[in-house]
Protein backbone atom coordinates (compact mmCIF):
# COMPACT_ATOMS: atom_id res chain seq x y z
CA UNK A 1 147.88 141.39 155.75
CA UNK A 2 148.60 144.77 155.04
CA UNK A 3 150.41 146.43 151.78
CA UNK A 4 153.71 146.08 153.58
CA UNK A 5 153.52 142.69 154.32
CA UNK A 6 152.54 142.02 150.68
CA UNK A 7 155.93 143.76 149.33
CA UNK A 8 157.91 142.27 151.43
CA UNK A 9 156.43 138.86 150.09
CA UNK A 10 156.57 140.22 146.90
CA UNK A 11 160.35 141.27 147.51
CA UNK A 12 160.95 137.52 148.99
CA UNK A 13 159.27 135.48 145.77
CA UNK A 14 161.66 138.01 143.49
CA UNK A 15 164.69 137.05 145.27
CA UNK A 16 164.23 133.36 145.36
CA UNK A 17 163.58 133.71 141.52
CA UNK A 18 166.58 135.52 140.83
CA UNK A 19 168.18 132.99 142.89
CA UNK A 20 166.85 129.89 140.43
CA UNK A 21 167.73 131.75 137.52
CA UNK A 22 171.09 132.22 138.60
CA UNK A 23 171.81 128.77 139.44
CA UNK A 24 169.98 127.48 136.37
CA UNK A 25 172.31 129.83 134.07
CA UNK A 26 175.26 128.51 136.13
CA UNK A 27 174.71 125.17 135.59
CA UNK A 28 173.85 125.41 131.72
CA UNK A 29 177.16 127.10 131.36
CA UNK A 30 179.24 124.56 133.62
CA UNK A 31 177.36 121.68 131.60
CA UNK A 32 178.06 123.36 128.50
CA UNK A 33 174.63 123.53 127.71
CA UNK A 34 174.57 127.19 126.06
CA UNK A 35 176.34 127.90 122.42
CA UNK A 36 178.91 130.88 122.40
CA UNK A 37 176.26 133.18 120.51
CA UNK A 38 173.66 133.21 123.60
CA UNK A 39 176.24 133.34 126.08
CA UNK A 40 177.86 136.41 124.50
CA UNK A 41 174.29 137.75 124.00
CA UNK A 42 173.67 137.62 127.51
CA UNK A 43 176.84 139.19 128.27
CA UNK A 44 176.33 142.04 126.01
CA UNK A 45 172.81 142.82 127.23
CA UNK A 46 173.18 146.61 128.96
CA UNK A 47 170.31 145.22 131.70
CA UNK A 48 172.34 143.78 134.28
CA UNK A 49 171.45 141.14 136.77
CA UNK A 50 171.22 142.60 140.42
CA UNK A 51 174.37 142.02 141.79
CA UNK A 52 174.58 139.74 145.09
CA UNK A 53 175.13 142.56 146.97
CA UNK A 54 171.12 143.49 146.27
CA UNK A 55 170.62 139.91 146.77
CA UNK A 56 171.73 139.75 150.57
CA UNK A 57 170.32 143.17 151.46
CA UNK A 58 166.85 142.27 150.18
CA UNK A 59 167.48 138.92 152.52
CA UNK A 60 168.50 141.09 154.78
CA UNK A 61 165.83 143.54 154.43
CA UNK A 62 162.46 141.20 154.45
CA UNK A 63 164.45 138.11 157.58
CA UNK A 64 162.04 137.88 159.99
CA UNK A 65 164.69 138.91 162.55
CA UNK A 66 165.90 141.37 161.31
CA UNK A 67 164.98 145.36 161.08
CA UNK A 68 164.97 147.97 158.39
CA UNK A 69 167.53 149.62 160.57
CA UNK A 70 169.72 146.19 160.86
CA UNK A 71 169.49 145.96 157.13
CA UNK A 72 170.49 149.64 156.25
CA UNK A 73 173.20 149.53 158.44
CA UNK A 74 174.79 146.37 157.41
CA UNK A 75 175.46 147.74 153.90
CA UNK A 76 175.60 151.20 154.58
């Protein structure tokens, strides 16, 4: 396994995380789970998420079928 293939798992584990964590804060807001204080918090934190858009061209990027060039272009 080279350093590429490591990223790209690296890249993969990142994205499934971000994933989880987006679902979990989902579903502690939709069960109310949260108090207003952390949820405006969170909302007033200048670090923003990656947006979904980042999310589907890092799937995009590191799917087995498809290529760096396949990626770029599909959100160019």
């Amino acid at each position: 396994m080279d350093h590429r293939d490591r990223l790209i798992l690296a890249l993969s584990a990142l994205i499934r995380a971000e994933r989880e964590a987006r679902n979990a804060w989902d579903s502690a807001i939709a069960a109310d789970a949260l108090p207003p204080e952390v949820i405006h918090a969170v909302g007033d934190d200048p670090k923003r998420l990656i947006a979904n858009d980042d999310l589907e061209l890092a799937e995009a990027f590191v799917s087995p079928s498809a290529t760096r060039a396949q990626a770029a272009a599909r959100f160019a």
